[in-house]
PDB file of N, CA and C in Angstrom:
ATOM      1  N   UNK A   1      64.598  71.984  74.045  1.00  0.00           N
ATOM      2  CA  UNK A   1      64.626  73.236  74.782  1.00  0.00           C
ATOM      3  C   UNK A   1      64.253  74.357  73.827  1.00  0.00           C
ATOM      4  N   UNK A   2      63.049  75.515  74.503  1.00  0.00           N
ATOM      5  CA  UNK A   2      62.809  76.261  73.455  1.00  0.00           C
ATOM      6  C   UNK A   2      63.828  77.314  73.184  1.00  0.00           C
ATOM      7  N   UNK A   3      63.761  78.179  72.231  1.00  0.00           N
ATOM      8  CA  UNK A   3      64.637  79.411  72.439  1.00  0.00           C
ATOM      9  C   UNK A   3      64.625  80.152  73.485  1.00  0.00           C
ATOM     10  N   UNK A   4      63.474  80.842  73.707  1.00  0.00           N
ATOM     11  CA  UNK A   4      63.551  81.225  75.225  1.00  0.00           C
ATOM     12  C   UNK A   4      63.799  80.618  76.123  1.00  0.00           C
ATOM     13  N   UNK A   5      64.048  79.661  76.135  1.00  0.00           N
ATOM     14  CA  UNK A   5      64.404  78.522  77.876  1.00  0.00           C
ATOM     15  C   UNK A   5      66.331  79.096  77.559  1.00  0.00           C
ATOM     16  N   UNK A   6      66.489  79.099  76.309  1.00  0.00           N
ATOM     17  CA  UNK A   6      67.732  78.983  75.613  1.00  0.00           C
ATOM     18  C   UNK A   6      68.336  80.499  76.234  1.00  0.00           C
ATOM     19  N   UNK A   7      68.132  81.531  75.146  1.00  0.00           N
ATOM     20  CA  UNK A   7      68.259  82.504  75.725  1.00  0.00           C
ATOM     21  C   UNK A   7      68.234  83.248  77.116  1.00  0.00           C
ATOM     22  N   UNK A   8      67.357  82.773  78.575  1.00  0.00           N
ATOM     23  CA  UNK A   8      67.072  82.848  79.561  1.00  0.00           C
ATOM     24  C   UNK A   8      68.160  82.536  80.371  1.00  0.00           C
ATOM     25  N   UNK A   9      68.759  81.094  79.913  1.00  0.00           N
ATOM     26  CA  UNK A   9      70.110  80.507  80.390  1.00  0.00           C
ATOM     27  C   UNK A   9      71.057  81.043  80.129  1.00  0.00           C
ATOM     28  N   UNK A  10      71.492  81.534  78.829  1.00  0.00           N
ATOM     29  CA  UNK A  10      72.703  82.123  78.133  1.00  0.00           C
ATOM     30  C   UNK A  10      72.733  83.759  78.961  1.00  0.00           C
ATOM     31  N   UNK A  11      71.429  84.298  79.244  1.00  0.00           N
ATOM     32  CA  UNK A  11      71.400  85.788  80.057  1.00  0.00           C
ATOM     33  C   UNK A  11      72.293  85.523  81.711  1.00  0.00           C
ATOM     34  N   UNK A  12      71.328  83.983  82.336  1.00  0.00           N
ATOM     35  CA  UNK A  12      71.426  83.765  83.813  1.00  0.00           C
ATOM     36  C   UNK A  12      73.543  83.408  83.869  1.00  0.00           C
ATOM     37  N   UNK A  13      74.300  82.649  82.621  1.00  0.00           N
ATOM     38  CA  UNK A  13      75.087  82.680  82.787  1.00  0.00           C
ATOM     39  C   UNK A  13      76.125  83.891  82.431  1.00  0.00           C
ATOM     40  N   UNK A  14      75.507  85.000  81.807  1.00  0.00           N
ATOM     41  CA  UNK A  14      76.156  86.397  81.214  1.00  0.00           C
ATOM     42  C   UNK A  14      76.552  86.992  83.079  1.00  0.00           C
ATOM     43  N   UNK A  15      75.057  87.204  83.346  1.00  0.00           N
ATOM     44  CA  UNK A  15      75.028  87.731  84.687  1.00  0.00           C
ATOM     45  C   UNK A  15      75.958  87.030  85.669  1.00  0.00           C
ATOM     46  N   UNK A  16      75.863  85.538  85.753  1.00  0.00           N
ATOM     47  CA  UNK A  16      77.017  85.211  86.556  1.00  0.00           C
ATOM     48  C   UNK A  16      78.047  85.459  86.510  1.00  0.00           C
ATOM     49  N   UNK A  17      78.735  85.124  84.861  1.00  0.00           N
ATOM     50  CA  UNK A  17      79.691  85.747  84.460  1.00  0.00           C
ATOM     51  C   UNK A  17      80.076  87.512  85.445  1.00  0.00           C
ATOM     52  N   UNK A  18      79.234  88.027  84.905  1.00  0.00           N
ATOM     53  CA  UNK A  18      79.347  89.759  85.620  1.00  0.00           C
ATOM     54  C   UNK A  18      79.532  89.877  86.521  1.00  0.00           C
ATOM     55  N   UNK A  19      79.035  89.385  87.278  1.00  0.00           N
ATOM     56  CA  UNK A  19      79.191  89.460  88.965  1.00  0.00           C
ATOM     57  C   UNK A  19      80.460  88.916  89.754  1.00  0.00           C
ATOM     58  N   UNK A  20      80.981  87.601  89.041  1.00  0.00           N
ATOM     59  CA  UNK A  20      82.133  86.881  89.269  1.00  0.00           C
ATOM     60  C   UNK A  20      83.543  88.155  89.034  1.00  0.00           C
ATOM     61  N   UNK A  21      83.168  88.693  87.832  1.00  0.00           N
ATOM     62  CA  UNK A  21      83.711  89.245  88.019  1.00  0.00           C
ATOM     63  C   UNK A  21      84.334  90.691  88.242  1.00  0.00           C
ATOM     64  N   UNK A  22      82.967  91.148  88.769  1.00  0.00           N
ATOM     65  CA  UNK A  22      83.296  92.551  90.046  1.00  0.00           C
ATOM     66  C   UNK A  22      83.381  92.199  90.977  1.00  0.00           C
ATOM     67  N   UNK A  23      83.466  90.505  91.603  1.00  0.00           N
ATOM     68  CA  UNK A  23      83.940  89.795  92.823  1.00  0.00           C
ATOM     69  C   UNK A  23      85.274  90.083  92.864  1.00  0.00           C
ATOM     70  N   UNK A  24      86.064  89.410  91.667  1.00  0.00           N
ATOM     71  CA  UNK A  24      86.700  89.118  91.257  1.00  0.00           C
ATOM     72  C   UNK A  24      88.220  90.556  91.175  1.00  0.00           C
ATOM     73  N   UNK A  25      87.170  91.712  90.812  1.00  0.00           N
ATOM     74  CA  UNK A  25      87.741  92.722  90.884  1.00  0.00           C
ATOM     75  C   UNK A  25      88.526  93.386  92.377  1.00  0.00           C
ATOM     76  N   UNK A  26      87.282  93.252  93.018  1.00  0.00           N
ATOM     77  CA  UNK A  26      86.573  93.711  94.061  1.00  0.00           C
ATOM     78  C   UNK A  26      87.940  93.243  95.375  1.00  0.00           C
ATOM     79  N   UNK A  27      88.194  91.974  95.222  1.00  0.00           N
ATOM     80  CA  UNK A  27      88.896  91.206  95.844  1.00  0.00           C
ATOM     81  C   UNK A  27      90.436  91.401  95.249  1.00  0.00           C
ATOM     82  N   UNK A  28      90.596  91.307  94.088  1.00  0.00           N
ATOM     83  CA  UNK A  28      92.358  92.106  93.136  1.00  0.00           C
ATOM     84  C   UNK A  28      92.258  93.642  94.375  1.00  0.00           C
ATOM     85  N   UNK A  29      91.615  94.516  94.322  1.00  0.00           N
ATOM     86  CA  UNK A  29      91.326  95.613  95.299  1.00  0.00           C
ATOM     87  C   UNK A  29      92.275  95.289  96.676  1.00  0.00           C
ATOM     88  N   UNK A  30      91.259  94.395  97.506  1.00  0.00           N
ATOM     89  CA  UNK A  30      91.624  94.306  98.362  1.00  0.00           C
ATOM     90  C   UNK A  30      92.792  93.790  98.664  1.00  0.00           C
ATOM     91  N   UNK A  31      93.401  92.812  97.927  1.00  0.00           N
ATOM     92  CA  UNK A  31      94.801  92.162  98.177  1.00  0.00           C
ATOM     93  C   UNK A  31      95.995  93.045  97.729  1.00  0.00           C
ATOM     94  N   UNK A  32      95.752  94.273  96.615  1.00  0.00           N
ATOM     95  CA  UNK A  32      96.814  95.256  96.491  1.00  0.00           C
ATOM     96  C   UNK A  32      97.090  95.970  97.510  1.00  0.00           C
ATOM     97  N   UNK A  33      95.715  96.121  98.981  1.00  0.00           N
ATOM     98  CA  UNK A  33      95.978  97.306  99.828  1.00  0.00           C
ATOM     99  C   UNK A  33      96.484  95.868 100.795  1.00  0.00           C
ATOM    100  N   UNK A  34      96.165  95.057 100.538  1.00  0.00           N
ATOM    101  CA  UNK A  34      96.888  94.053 101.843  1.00  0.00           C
ATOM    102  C   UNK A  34      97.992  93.791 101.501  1.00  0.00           C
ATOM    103  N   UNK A  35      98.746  93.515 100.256  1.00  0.00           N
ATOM    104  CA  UNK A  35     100.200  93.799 100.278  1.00  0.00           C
ATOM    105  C   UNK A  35     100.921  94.645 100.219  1.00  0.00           C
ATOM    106  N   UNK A  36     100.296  96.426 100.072  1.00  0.00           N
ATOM    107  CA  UNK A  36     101.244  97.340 100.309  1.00  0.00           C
ATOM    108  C   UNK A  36     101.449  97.378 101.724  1.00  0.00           C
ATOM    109  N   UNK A  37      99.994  97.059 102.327  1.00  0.00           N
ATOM    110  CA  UNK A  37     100.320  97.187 104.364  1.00  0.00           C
ATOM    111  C   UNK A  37     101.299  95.799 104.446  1.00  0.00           C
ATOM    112  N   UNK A  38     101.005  94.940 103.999  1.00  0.00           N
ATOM    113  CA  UNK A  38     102.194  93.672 104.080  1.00  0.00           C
ATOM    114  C   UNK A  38     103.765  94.388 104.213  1.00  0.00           C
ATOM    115  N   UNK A  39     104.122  95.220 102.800  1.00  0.00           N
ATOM    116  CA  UNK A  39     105.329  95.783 102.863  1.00  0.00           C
ATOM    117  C   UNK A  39     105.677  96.671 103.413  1.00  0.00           C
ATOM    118  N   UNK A  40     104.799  97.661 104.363  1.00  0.00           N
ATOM    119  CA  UNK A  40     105.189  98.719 105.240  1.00  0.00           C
ATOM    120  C   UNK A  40     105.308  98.215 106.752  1.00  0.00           C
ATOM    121  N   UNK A  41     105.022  96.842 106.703  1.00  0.00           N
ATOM    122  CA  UNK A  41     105.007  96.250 107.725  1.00  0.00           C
ATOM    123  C   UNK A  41     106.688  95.500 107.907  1.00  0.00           C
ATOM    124  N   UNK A  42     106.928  95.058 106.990  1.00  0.00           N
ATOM    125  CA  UNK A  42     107.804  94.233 107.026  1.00  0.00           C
ATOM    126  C   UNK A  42     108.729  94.677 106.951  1.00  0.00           C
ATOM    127  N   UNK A  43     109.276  96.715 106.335  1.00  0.00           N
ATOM    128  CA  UNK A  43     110.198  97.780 106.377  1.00  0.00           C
ATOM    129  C   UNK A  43     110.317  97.847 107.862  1.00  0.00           C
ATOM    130  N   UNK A  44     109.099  97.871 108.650  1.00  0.00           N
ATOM    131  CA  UNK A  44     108.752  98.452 110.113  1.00  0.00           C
ATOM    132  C   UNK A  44     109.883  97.148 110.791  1.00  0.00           C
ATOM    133  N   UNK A  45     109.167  95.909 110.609  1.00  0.00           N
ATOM    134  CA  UNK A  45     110.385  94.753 111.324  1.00  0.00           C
ATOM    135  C   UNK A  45     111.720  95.052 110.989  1.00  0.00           C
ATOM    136  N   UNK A  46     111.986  95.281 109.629  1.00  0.00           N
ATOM    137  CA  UNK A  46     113.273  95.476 109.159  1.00  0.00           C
ATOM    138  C   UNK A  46     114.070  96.369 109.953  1.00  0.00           C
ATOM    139  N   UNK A  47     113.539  97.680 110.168  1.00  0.00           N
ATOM    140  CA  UNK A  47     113.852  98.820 111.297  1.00  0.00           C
ATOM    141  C   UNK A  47     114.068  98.834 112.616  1.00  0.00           C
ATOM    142  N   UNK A  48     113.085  97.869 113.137  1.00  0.00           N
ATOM    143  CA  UNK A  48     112.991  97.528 114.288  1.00  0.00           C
ATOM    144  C   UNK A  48     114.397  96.150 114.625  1.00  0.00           C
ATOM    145  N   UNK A  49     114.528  95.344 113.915  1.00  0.00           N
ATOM    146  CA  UNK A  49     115.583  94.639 113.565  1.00  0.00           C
ATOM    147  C   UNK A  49     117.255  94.998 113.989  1.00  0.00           C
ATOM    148  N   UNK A  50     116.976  96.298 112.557  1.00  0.00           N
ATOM    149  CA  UNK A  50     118.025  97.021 113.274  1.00  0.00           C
ATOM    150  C   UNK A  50     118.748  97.416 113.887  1.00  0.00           C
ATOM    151  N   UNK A  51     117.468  98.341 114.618  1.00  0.00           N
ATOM    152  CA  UNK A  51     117.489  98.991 116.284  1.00  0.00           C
ATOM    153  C   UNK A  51     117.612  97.892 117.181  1.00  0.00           C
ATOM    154  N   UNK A  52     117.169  96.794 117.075  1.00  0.00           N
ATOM    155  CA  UNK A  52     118.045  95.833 118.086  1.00  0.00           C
ATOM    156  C   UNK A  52     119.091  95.364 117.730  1.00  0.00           C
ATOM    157  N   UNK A  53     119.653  94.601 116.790  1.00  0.00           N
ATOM    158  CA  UNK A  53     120.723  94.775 116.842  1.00  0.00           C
ATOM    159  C   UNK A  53     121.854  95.774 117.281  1.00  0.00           C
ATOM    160  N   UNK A  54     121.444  96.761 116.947  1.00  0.00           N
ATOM    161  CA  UNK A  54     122.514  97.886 117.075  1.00  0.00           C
ATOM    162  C   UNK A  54     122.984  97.943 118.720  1.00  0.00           C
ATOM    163  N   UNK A  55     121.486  98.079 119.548  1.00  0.00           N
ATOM    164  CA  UNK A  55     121.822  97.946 120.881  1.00  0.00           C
ATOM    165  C   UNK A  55     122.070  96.757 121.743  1.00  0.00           C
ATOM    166  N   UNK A  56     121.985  95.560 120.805  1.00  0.00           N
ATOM    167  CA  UNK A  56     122.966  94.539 121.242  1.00  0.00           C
ATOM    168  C   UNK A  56     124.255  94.491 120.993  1.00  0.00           C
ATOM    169  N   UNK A  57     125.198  95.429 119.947  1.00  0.00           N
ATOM    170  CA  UNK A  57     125.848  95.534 119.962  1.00  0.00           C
ATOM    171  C   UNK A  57     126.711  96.636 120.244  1.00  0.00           C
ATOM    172  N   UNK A  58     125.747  97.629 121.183  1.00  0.00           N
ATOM    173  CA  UNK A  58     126.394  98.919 121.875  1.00  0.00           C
ATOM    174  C   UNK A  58     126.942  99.857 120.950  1.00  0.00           C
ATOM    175  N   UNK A  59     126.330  99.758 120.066  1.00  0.00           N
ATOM    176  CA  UNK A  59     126.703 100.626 118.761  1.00  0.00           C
ATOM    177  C   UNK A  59     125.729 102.260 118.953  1.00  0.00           C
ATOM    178  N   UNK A  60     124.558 102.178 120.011  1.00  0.00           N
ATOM    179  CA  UNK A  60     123.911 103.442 120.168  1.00  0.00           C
ATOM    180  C   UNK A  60     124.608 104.017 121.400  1.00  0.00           C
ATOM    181  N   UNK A  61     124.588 105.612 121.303  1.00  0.00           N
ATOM    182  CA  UNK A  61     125.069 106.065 122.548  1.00  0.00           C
ATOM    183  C   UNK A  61     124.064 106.196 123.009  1.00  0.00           C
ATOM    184  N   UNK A  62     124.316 106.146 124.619  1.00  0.00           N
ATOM    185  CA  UNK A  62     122.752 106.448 125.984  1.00  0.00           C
ATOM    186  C   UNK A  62     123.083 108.202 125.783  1.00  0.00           C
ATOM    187  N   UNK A  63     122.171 108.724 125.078  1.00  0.00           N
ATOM    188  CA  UNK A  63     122.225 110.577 125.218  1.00  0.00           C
ATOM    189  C   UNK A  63     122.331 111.096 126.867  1.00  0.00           C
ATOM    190  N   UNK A  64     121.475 110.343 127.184  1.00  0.00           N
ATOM    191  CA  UNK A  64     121.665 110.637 128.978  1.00  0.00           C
ATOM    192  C   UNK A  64     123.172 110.949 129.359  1.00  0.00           C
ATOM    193  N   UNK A  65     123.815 109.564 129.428  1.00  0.00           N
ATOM    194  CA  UNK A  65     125.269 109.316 129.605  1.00  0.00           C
ATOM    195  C   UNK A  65     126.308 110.768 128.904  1.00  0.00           C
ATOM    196  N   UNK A  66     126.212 110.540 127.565  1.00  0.00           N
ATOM    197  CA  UNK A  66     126.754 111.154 126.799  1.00  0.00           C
ATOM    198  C   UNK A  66     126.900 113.008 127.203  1.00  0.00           C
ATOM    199  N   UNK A  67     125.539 113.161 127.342  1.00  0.00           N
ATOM    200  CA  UNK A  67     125.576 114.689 127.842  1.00  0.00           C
ATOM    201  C   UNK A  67     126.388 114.619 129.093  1.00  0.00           C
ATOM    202  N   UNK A  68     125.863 114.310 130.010  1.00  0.00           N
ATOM    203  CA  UNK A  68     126.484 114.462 131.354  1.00  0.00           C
ATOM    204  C   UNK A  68     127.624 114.230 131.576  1.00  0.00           C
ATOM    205  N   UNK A  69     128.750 113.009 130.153  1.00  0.00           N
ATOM    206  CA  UNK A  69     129.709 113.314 130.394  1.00  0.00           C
ATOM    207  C   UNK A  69     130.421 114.134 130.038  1.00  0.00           C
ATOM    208  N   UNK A  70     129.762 115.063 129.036  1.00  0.00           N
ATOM    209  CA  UNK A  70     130.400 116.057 128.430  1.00  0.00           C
ATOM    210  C   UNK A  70     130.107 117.187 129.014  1.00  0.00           C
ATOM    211  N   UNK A  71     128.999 117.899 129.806  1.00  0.00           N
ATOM    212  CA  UNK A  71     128.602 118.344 130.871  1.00  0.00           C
ATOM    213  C   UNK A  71     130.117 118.097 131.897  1.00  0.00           C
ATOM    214  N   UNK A  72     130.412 117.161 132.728  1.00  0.00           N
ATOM    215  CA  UNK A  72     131.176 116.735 133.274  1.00  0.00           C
ATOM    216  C   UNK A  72     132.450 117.506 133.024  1.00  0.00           C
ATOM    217  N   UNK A  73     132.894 117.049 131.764  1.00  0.00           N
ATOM    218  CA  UNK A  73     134.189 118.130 130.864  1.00  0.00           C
ATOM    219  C   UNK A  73     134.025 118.962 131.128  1.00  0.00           C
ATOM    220  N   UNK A  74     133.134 120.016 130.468  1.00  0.00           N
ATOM    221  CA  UNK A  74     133.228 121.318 130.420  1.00  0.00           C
ATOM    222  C   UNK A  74     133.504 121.686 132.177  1.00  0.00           C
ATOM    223  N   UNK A  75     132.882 120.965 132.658  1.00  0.00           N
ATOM    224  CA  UNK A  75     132.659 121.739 134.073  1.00  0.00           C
ATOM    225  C   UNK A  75     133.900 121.486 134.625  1.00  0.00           C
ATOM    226  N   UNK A  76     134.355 120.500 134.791  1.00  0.00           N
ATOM    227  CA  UNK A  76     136.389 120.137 135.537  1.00  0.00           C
ATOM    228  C   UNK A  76     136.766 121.360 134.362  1.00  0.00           C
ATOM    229  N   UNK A  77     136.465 121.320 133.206  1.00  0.00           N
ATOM    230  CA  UNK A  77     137.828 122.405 132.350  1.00  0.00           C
ATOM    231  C   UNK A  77     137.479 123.499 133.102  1.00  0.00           C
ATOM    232  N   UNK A  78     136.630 124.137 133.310  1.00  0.00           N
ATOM    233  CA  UNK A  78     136.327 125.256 133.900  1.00  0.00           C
ATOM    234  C   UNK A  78     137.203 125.704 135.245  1.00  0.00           C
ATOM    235  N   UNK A  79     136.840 124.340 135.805  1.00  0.00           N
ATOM    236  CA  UNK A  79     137.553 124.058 137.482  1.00  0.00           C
ATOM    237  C   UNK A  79     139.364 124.412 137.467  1.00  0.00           C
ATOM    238  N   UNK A  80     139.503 123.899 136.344  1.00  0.00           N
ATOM    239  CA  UNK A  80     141.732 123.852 136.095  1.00  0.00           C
ATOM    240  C   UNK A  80     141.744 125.671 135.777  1.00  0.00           C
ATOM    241  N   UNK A  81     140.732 126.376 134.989  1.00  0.00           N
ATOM    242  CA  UNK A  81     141.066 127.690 134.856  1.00  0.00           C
ATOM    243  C   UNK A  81     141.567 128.561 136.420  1.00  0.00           C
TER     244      UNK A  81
END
């Protein structure tokens, strides 16, 4: 093999080299923004989790309810004056 056949090869594998790895980069990139959305995702279930539980266990008040029964109060206290 001459030198130049030599050298030609040693360039064609530099360049592969290079490219592999701004692939390489390119792709580290993309999987940092796919596991921060991974973890804002999985806070979101966590939350959501929560919030069901909580209202399986009647731990939220219905604001609806709540006003109107206090609405309710005020208005009988009013009524005994």
């Amino acid at each position: 093999m001459s030198v130049e056949n030599k050298i030609t090869l040693i360039s064609e594998f530099i360049e592969t080299k290079l490219r592999k790895e701004q692939e390489l980069e390119f792709f580290q990139k993309q999987l940092e923004e796919l596991q921060l959305k991974m973890g804002y995702l999985r806070k979101d279930i966590d939350i959501t989790n929560v919030i069901i539980d909580l209202i399986k266990s009647e731990k939220i008040l219905d604001i609806e309810d709540y006003m109107l029964e206090k609405n309710e109060t005020l208005l009988i206290g009013k009524n005994k004056k």
